[in-house]
Protein backbone atom coordinates (compact mmCIF):
# COMPACT_ATOMS: atom_id res chain seq x y z
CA UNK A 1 -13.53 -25.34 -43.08
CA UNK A 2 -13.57 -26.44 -39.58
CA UNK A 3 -13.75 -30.23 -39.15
CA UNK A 4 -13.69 -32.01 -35.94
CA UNK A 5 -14.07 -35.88 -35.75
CA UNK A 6 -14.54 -38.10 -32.93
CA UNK A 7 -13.53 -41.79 -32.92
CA UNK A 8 -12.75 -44.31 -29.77
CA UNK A 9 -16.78 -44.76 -28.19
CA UNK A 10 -18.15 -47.78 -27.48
CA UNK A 11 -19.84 -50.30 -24.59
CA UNK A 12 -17.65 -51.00 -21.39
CA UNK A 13 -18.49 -53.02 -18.17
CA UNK A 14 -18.57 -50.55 -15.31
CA UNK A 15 -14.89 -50.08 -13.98
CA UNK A 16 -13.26 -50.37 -17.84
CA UNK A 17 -11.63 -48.04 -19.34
CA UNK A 18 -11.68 -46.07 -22.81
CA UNK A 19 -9.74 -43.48 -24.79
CA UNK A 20 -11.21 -41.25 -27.23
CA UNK A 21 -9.32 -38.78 -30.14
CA UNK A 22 -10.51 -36.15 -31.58
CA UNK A 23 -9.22 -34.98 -34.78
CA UNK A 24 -8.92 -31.38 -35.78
CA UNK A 25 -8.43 -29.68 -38.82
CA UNK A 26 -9.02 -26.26 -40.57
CA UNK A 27 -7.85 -24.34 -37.23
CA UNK A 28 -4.73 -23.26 -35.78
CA UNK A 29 -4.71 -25.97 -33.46
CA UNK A 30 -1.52 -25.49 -30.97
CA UNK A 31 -3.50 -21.76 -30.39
CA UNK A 32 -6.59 -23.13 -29.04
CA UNK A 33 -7.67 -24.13 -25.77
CA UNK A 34 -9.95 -27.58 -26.86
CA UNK A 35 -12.60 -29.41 -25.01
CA UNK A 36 -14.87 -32.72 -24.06
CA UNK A 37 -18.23 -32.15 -23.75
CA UNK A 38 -20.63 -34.70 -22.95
CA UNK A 39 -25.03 -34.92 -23.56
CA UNK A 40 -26.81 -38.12 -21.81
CA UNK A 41 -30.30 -38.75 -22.96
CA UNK A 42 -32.58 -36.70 -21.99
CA UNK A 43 -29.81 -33.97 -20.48
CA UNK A 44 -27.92 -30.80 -21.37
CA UNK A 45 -24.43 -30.92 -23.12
CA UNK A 46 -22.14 -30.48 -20.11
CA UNK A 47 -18.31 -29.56 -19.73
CA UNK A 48 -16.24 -32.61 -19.17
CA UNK A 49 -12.36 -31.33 -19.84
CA UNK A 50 -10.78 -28.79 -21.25
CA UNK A 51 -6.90 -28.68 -22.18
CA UNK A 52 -5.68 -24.62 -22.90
CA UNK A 53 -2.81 -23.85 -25.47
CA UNK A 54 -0.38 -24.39 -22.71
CA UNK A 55 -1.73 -28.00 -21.84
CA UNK A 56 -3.30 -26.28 -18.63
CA UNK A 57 -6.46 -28.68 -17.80
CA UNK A 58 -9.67 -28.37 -16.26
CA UNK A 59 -11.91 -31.29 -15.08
CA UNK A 60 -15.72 -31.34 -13.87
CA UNK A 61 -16.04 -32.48 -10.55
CA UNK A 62 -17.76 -35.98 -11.87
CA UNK A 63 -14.71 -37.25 -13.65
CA UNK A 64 -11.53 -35.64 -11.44
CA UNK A 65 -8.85 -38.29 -11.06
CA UNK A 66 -10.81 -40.74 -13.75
CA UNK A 67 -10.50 -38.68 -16.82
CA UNK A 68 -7.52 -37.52 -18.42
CA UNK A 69 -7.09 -34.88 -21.36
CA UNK A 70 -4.25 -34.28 -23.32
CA UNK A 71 -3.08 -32.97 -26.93
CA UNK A 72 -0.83 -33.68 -29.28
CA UNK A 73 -0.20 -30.72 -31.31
CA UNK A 74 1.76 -32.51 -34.15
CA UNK A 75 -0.89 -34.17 -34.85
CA UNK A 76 -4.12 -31.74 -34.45
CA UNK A 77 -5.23 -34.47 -31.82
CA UNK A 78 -7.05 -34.30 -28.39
CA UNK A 79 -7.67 -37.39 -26.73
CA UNK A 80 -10.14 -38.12 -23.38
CA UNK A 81 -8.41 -41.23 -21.44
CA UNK A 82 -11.27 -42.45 -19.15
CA UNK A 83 -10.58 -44.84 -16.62
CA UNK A 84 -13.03 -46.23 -13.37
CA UNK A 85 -15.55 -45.67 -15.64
CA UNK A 86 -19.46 -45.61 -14.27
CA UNK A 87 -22.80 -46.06 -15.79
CA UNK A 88 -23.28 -42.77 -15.22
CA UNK A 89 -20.85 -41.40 -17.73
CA UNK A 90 -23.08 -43.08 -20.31
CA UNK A 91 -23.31 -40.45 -22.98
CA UNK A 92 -22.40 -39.16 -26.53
CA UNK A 93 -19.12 -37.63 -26.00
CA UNK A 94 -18.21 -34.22 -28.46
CA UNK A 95 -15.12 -32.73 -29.09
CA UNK A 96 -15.26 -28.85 -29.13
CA UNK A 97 -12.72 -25.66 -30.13
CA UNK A 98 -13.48 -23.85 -27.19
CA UNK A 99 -13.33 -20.43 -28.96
CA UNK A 100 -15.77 -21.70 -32.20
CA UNK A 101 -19.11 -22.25 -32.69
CA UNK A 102 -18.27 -26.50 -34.31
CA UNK A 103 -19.34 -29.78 -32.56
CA UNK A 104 -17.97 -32.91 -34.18
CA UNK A 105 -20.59 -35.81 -34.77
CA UNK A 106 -20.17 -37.28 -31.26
CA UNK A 107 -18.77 -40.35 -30.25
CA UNK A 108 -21.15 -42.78 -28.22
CA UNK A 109 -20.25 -44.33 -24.91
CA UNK A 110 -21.69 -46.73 -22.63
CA UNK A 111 -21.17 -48.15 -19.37
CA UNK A 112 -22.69 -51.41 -18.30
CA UNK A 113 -23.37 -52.27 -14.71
């Protein structure tokens, strides 16, 4: 079955940085476009990143030139650098197969001011 698990949350001072992975398994993983979503309290699940097959990439306008996505297909792995990051980005961060229907656990992250 399909299994995705987050790991790398946690509580930063505003301006830190963080990386999370995401670890896939029970998918042809170098054939699927995979993505970062993000839910803060009390808010919808939005887009963060997306990386395609190809390692094309595709940021929300919140997190351009903070966030970075990238795969490693050896390993099944997508990984969310953040940098610069802002209270604001406070939020449980999911992994996603943008083609399937899974959501990993989640991965919590906070930003102090």
């Amino acid at each position: 079955q399909v299994q995705l698990v987050e790991s790398g949350g946690g509580l930063v001072q505003a301006g830190g940085s963080l990386r999370l992975s995401c670890a896939a398994s029970g998918i042809i993983f170098n054939a699927n476009t995979m993505t970062w979503y993000r839910q803060a309290p009390g808010k919808q699940r939005d887009l963060v990143a997306s990386i395609s097959a190809d390692g094309r990439t595709v940021y929300a306008n919140s997190v351009k030139g903070r966030f970075t996505i990238s795969r490693d297909n050896a390993k099944n792995t997508v990984d969310l650098q953040m940098n610069s990051l802002l209270p604001e980005d406070t939020a449980v961060y999911y992994c996603k197969i943008l083609s399937q229907p899974y959501w990993g656990q989640g991965t919590q992250v906070t930003v102090s001011s």
